[in-house]
C-alpha atoms as a PDB file:
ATOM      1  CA  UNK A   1     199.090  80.211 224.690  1.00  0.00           C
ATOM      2  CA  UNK A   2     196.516  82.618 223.149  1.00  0.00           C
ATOM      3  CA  UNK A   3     197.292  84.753 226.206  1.00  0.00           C
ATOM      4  CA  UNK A   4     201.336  84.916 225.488  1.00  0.00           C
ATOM      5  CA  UNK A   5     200.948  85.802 221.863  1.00  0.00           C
ATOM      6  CA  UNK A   6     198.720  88.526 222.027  1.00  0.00           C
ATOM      7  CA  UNK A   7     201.358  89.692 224.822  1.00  0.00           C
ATOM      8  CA  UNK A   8     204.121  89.418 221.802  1.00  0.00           C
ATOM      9  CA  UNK A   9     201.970  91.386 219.332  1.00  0.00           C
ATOM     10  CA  UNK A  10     201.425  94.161 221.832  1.00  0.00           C
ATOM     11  CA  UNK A  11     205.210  93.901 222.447  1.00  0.00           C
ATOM     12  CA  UNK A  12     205.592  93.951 218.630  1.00  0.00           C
ATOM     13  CA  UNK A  13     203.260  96.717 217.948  1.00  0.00           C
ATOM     14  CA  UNK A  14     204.466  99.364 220.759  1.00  0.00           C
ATOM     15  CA  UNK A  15     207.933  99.005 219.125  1.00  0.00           C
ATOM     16  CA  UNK A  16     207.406  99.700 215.930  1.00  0.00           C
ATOM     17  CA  UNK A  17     208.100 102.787 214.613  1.00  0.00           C
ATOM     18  CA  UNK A  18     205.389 105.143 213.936  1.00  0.00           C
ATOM     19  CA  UNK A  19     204.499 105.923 210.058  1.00  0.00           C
ATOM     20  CA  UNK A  20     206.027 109.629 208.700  1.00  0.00           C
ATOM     21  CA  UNK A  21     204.020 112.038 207.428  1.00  0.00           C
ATOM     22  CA  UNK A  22     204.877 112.700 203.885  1.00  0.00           C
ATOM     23  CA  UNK A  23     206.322 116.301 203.173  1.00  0.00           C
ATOM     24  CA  UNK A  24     204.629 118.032 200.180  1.00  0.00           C
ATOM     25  CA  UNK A  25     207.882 117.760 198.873  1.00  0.00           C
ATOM     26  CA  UNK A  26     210.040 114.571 198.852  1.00  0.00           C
ATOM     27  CA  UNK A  27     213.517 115.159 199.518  1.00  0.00           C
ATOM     28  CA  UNK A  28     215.477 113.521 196.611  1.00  0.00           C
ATOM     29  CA  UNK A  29     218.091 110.875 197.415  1.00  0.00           C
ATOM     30  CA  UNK A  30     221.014 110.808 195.653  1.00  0.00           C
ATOM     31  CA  UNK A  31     221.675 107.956 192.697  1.00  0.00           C
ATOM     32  CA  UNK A  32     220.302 106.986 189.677  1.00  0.00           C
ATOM     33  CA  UNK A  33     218.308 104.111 191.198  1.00  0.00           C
ATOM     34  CA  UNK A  34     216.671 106.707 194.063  1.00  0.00           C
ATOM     35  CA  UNK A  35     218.335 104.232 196.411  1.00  0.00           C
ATOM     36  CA  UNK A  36     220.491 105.820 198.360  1.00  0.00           C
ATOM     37  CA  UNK A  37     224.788 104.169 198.975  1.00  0.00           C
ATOM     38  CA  UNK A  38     225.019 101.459 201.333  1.00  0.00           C
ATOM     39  CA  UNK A  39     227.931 100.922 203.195  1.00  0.00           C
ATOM     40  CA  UNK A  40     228.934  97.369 205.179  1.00  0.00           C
ATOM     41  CA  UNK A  41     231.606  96.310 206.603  1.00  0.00           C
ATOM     42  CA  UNK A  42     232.521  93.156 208.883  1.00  0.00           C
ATOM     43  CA  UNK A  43     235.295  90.995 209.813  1.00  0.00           C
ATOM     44  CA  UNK A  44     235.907  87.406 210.186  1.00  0.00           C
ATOM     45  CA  UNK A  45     238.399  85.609 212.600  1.00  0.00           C
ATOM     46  CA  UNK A  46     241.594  83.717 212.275  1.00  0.00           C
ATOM     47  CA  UNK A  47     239.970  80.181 211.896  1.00  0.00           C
ATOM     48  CA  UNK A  48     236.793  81.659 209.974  1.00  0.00           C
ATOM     49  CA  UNK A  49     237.883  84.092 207.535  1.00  0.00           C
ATOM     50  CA  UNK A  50     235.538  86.472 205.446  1.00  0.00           C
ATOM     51  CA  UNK A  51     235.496  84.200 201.831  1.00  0.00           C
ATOM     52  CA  UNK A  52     234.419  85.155 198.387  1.00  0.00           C
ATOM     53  CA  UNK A  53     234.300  82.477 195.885  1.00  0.00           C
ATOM     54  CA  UNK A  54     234.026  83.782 192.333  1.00  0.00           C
ATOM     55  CA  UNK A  55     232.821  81.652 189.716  1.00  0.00           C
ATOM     56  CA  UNK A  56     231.974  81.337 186.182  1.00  0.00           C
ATOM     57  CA  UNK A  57     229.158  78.957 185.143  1.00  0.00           C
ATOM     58  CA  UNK A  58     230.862  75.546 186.738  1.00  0.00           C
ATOM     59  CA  UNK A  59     234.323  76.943 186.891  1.00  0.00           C
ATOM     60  CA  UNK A  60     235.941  78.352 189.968  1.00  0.00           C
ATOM     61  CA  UNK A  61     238.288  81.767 188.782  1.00  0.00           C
ATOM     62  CA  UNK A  62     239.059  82.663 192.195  1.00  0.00           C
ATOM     63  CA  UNK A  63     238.742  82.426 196.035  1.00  0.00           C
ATOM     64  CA  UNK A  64     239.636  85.267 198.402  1.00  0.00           C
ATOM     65  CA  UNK A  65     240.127  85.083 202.196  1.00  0.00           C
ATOM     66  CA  UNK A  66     240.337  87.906 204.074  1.00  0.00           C
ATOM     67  CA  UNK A  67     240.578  89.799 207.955  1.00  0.00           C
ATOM     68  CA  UNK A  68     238.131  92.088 207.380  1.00  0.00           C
ATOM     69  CA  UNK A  69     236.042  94.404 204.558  1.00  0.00           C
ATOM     70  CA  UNK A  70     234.207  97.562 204.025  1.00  0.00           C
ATOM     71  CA  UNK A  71     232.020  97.219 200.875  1.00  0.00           C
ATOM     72  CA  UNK A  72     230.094 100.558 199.090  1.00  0.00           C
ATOM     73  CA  UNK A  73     227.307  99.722 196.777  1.00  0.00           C
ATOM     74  CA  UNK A  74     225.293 101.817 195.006  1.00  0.00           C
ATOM     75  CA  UNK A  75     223.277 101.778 192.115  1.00  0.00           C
ATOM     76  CA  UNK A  76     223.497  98.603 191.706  1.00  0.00           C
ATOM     77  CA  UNK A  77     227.049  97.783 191.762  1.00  0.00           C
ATOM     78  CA  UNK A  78     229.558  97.346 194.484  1.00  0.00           C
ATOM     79  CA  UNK A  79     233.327  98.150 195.385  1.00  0.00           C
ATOM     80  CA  UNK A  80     235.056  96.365 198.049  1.00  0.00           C
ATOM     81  CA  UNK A  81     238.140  96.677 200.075  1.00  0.00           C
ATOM     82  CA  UNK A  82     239.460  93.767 202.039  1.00  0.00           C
ATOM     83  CA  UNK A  83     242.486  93.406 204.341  1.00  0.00           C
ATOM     84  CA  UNK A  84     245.055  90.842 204.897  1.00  0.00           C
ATOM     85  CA  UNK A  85     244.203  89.372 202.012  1.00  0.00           C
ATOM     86  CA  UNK A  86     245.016  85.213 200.323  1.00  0.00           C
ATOM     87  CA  UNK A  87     243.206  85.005 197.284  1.00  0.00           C
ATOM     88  CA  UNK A  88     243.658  81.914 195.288  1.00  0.00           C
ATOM     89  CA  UNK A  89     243.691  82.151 191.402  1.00  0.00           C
ATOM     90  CA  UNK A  90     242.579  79.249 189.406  1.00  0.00           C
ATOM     91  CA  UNK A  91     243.815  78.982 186.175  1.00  0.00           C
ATOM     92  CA  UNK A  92     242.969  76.001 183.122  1.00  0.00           C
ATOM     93  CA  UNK A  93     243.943  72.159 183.765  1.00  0.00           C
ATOM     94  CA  UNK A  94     244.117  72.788 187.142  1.00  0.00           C
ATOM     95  CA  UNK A  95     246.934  75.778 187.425  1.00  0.00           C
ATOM     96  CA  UNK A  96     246.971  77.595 190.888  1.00  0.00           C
ATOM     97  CA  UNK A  97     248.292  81.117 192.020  1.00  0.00           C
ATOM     98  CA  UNK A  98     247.829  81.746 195.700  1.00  0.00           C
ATOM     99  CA  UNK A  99     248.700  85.263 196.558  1.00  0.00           C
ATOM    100  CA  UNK A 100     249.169  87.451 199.271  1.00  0.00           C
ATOM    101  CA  UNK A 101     248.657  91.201 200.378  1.00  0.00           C
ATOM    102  CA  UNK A 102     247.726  94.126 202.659  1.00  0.00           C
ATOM    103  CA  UNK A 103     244.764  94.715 200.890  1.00  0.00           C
ATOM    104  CA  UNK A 104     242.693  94.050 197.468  1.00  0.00           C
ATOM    105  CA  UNK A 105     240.146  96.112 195.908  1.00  0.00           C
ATOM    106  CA  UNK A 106     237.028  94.114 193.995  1.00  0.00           C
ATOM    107  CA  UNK A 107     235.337  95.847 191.248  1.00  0.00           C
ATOM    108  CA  UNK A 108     232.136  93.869 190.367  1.00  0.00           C
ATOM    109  CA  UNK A 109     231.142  96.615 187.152  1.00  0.00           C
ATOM    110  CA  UNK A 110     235.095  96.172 185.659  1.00  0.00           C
ATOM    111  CA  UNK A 111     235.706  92.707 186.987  1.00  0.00           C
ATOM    112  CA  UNK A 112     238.770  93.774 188.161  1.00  0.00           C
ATOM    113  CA  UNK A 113     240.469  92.217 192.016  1.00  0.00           C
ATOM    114  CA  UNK A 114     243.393  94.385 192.229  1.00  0.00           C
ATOM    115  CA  UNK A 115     245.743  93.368 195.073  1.00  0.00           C
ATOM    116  CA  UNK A 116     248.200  96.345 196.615  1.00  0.00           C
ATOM    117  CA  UNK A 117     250.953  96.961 199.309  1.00  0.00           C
ATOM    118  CA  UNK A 118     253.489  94.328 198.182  1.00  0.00           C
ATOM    119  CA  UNK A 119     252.373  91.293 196.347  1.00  0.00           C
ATOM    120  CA  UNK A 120     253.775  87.726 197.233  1.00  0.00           C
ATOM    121  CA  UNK A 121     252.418  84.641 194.940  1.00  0.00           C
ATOM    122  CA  UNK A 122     253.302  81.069 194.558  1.00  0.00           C
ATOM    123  CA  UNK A 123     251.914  78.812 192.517  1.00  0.00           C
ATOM    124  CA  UNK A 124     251.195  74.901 192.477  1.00  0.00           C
ATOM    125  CA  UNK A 125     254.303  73.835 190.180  1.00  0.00           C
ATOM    126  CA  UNK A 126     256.422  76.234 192.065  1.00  0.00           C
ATOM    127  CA  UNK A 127     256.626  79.739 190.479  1.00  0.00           C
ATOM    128  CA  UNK A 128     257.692  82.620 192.757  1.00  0.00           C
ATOM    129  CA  UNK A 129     256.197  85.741 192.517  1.00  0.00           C
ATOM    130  CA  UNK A 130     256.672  89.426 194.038  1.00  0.00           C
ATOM    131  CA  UNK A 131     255.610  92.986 192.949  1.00  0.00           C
ATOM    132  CA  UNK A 132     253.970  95.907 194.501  1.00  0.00           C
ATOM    133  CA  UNK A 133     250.191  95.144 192.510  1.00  0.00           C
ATOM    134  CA  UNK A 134     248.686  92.894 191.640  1.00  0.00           C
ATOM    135  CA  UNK A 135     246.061  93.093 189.033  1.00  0.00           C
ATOM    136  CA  UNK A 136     243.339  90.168 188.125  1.00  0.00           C
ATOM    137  CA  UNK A 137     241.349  90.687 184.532  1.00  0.00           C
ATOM    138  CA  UNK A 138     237.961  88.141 185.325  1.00  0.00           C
ATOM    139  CA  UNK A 139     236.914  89.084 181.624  1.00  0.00           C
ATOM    140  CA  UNK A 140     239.872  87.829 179.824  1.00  0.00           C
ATOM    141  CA  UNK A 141     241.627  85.409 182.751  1.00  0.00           C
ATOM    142  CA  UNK A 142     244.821  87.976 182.753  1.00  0.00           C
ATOM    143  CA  UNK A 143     247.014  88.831 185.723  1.00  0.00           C
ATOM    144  CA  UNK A 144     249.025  92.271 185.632  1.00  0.00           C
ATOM    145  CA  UNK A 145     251.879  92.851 187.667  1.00  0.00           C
ATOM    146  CA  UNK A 146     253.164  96.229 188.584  1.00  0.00           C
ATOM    147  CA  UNK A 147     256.424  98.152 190.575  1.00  0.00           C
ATOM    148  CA  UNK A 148     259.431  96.156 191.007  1.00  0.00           C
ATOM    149  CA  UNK A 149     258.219  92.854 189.566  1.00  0.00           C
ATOM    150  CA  UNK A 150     260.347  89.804 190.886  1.00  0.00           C
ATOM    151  CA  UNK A 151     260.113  85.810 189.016  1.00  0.00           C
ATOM    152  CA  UNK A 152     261.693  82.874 189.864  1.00  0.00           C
ATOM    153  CA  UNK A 153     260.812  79.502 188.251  1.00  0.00           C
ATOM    154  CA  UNK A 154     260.663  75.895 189.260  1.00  0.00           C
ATOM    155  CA  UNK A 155     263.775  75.659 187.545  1.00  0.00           C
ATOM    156  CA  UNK A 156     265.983  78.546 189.217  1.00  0.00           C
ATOM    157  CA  UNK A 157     265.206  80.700 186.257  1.00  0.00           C
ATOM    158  CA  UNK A 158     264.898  84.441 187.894  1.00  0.00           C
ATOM    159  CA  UNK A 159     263.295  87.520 185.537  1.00  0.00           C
ATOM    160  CA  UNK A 160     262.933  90.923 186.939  1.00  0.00           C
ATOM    161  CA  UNK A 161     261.167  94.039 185.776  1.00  0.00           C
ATOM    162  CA  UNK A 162     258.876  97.033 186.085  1.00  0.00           C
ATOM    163  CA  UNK A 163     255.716  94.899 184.828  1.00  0.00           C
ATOM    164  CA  UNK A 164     253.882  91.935 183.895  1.00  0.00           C
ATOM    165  CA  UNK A 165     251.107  90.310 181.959  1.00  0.00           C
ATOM    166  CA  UNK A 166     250.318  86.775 182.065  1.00  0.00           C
ATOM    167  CA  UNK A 167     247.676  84.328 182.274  1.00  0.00           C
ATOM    168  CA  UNK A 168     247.158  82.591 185.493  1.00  0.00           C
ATOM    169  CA  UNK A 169     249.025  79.480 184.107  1.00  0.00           C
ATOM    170  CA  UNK A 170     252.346  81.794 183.480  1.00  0.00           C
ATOM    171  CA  UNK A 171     252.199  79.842 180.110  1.00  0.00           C
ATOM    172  CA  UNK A 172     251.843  83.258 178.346  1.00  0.00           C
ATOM    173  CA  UNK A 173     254.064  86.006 180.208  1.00  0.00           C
ATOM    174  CA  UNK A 174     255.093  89.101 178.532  1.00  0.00           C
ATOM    175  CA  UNK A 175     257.194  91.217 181.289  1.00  0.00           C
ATOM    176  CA  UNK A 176     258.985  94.383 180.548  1.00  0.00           C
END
């Protein structure tokens, strides 16, 4: 036993890197932080998605599913871009969007999940919804619909335009 582990930390040792000198000079590394950008990416599969679950104290706002992502981060903050997106939007007394796209963009310093390359949405009492973006506001619970904006209610009731605002709900749409 002693025998094996001092064969791991010689193992251990002769693999690890050997310290750098230090220049007289440190090269500077670009940020505010010194830290310099990370980039990550990954993928999940058909039956085990990559999943982000954003919530808000006890309160779920929203839960994306995606293909794949490539996430930047630096200084502290991070972008992400995911493909083949679902992300379902929960609104108050138990209102749901789910919504659909090519890809979605999350902006953790705006709080901003923007949704692009054609936009299909249904929700749990049976709103329709299509438009080119798709824009969710986590600050004040809005959704913003842009380019070629398509509604249909439960009730048959069809409203078309070049954009949207709304709560998650649809109890307070303005469209235009």
């Amino acid at each position: 036993m002693k025998r094996s582990a001092a064969l791991i930390f010689a193992l251990l040792a002769a693999c690890a890197p050997s310290p750098k000198h230090q220049s007289a000079s440190p090269t500077p590394t670009p940020g505010v932080s010194g830290a310099p950008p990370l980039l990550v990416t990954g993928a999940g599969t058909r039956n085990h998605p990559v999943r982000i679950v954003q919530q808000r104290g006890n309160r779920t706002l929203y839960e994306l599913t995606a293909r794949s992502y490539t996430s930047r981060s630096a200084n502290g903050m991070a972008t992400a871009t995911f493909h083949r997106v679902h992300i379902t939007f929960y609104g108050h007394h138990g209102h749901r969007l789910l919504a659909a796209a090519p890809q979605a963009y999350v902006d953790e310093a705006r709080k901003l999940v923007t949704m692009t390359g054609g936009v299909t949405a249904r929700s749990n009492d049976g709103l329709v919804l299509r438009c080119r973006r798709l824009t969710y506001d986590q600050a004040g619970g809005m959704l913003h619909g842009r380019g070629d904006v398509y509604i249909v209610d439960r009730h048959g009731m069809r409203a078309s335009g070049s954009r949207f605002d709304s709560n998650v709900s649809f109890t307070r749409m303005q469209m235009q």
